[in-house]
Every structure is written in C-alpha cells, then in structure tokens.
C-alpha atoms as a PDB file:
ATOM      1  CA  UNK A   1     134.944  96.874  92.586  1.00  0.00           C
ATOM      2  CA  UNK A   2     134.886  98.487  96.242  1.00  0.00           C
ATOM      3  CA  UNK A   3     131.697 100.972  94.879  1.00  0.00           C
ATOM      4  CA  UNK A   4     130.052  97.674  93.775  1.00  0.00           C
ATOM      5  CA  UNK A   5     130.546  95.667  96.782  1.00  0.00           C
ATOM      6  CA  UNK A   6     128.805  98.818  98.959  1.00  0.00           C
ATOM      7  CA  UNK A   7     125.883  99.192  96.798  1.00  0.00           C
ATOM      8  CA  UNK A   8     125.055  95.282  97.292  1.00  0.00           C
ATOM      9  CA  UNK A   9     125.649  95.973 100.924  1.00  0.00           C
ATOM     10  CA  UNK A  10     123.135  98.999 100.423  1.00  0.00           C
ATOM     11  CA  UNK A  11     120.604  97.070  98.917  1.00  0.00           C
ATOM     12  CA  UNK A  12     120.860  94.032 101.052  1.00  0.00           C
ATOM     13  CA  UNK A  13     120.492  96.940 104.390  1.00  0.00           C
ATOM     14  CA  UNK A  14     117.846  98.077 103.000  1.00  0.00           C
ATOM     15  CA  UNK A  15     115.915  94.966 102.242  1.00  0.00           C
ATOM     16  CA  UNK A  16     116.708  93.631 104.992  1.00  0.00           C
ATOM     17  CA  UNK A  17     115.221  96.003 107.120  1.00  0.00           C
ATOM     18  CA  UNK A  18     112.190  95.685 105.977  1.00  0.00           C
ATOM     19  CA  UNK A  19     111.245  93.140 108.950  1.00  0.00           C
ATOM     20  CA  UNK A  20     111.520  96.098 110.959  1.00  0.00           C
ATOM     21  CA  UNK A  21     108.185  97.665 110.010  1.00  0.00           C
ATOM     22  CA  UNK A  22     106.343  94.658 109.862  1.00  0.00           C
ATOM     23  CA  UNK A  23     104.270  93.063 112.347  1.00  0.00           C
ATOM     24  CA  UNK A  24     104.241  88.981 111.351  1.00  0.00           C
ATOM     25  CA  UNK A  25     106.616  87.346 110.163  1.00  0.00           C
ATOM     26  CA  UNK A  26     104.135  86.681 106.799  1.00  0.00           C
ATOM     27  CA  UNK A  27     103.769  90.292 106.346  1.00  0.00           C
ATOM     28  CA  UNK A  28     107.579  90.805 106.822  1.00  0.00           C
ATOM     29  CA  UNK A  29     108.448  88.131 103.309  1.00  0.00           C
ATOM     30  CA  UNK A  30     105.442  90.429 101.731  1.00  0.00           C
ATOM     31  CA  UNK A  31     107.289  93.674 101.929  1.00  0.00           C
ATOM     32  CA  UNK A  32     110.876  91.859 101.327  1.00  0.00           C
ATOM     33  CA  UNK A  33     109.452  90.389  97.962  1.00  0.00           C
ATOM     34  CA  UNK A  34     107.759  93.628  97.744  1.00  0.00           C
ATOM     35  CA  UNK A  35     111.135  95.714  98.258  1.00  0.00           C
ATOM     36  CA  UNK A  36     113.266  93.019  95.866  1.00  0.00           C
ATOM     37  CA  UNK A  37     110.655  93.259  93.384  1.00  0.00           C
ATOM     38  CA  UNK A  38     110.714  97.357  93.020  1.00  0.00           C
ATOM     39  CA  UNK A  39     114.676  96.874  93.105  1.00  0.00           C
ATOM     40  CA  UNK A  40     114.710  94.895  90.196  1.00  0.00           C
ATOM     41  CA  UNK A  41     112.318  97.046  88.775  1.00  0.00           C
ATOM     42  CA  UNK A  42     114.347 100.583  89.555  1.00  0.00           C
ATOM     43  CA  UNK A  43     111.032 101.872  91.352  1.00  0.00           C
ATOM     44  CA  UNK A  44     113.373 103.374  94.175  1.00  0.00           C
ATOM     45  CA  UNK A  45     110.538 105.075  95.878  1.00  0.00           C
ATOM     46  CA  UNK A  46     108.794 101.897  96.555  1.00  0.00           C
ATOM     47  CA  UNK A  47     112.297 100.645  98.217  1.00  0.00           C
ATOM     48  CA  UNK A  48     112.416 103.532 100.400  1.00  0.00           C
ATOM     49  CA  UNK A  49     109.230 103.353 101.259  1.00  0.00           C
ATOM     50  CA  UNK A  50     110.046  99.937 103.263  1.00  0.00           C
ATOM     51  CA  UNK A  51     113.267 101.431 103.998  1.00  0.00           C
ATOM     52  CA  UNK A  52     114.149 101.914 108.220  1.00  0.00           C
ATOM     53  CA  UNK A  53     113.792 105.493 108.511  1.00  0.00           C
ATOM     54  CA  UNK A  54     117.523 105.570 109.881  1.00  0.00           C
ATOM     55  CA  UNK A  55     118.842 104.435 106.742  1.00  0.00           C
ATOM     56  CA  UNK A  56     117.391 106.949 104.639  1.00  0.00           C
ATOM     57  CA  UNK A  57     118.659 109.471 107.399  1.00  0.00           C
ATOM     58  CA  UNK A  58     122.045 107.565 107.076  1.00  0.00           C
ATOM     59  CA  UNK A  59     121.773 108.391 103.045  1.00  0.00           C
ATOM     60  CA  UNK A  60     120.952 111.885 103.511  1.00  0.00           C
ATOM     61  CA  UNK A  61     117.189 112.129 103.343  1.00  0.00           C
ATOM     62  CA  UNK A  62     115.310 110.590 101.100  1.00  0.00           C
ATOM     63  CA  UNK A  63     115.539 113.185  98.383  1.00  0.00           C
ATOM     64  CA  UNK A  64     119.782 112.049  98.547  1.00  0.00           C
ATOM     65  CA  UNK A  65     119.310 108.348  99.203  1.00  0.00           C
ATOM     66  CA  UNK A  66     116.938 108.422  95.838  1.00  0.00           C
ATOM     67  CA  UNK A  67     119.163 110.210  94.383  1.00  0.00           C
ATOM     68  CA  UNK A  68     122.069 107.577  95.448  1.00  0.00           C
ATOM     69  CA  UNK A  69     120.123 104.569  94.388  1.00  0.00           C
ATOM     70  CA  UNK A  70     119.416 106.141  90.558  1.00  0.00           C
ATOM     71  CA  UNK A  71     123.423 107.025  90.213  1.00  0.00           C
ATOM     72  CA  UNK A  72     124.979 103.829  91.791  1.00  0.00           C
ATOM     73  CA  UNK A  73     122.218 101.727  89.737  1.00  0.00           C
ATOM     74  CA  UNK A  74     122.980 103.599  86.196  1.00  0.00           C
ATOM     75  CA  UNK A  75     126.760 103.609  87.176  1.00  0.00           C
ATOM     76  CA  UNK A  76     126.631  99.598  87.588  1.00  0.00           C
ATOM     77  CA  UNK A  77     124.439  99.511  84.473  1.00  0.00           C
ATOM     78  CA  UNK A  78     127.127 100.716  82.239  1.00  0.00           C
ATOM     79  CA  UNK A  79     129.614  98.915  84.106  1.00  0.00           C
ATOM     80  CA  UNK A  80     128.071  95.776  82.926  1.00  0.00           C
ATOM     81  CA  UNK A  81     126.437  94.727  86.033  1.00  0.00           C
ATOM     82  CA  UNK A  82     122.655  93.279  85.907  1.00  0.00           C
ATOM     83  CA  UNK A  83     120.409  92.147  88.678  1.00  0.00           C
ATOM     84  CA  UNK A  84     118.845  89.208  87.178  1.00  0.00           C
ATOM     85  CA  UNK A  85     116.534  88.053  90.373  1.00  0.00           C
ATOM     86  CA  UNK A  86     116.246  88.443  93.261  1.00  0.00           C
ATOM     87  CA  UNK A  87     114.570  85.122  95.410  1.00  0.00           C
ATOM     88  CA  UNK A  88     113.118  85.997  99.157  1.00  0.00           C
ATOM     89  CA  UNK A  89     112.816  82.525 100.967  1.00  0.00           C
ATOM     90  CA  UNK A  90     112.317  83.662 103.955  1.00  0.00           C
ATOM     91  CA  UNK A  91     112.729  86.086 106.951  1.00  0.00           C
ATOM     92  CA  UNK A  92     114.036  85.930 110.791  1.00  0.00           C
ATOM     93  CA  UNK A  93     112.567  87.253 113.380  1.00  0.00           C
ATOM     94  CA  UNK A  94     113.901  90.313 114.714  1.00  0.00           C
END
C-alpha cells in the first residue's frame, strides 16, 4: 500500500513540475497534458523529459529514475492497479 501511495506521489512531483520549465501559464497545461498523456501511455522518456532536472537527480539519473518508473509501473500492473485518466484543468503559477 505504502509503495503505491509513493509512486502516486512520484508521478504527481513529477507532473507537477512541469510549470517549472514553462514560460506561460498556457504553455505550462500543454506540457502537464503532455506529461499525463505519456504517463498513461508508459512513454517514460517523454515524462522525464518535462521532469525538473532535480528530480531526476533525486531518482538517480535518468538512466535509474527510467528505470524506477518501468518497475513501480509493471509492479502496480500486476498488483491490479490501472491509471484510467488522467484530467489537467489547470495550472498555478509558480
């Protein structure tokens, strides 16, 4: 339950920080839908690429956070869990 709980804390850090990078608030919901859409999708790579730098340094490099993402997703898989959607309404300003 606990390993569960962290990876939707993952994901949320991860797509949350995606305002970071961008420069309007319009281009910050792009990359969140952007980042939600390649997590429902399993294209980790496109996560990471709108992933704070830190993060990924926080994961172990981005060869270790993909690695991370692939386990904890297949683990939750079997487990039962499924993302179904994922709805980006809108973003703050940071």
């Amino acid at each position: 339950m606990m390993n569960k709980f962290k990876t939707i804390v993952l994901v949320l850090i991860m797509t949350l920080s995606v305002g970071m990078f961008s420069q309007t608030k319009e281009d910050a919901l792009k990359d969140a839908k952007t980042t939600s859409k390649a997590t429902l999708e399993l294209d980790f790579k496109t996560v990471l690429k709108h992933t704070l730098p830190s993060v990924i340094d926080m994961m172990g490099g981005e060869d270790a956070a993909l690695t991370l993402l692939k386990t904890t997703f297949d683990g939750m898989k079997t487990q039962g869990f499924v993302f179904e959607k994922a709805d980006i309404i809108s973003v703050s300003e940071m």
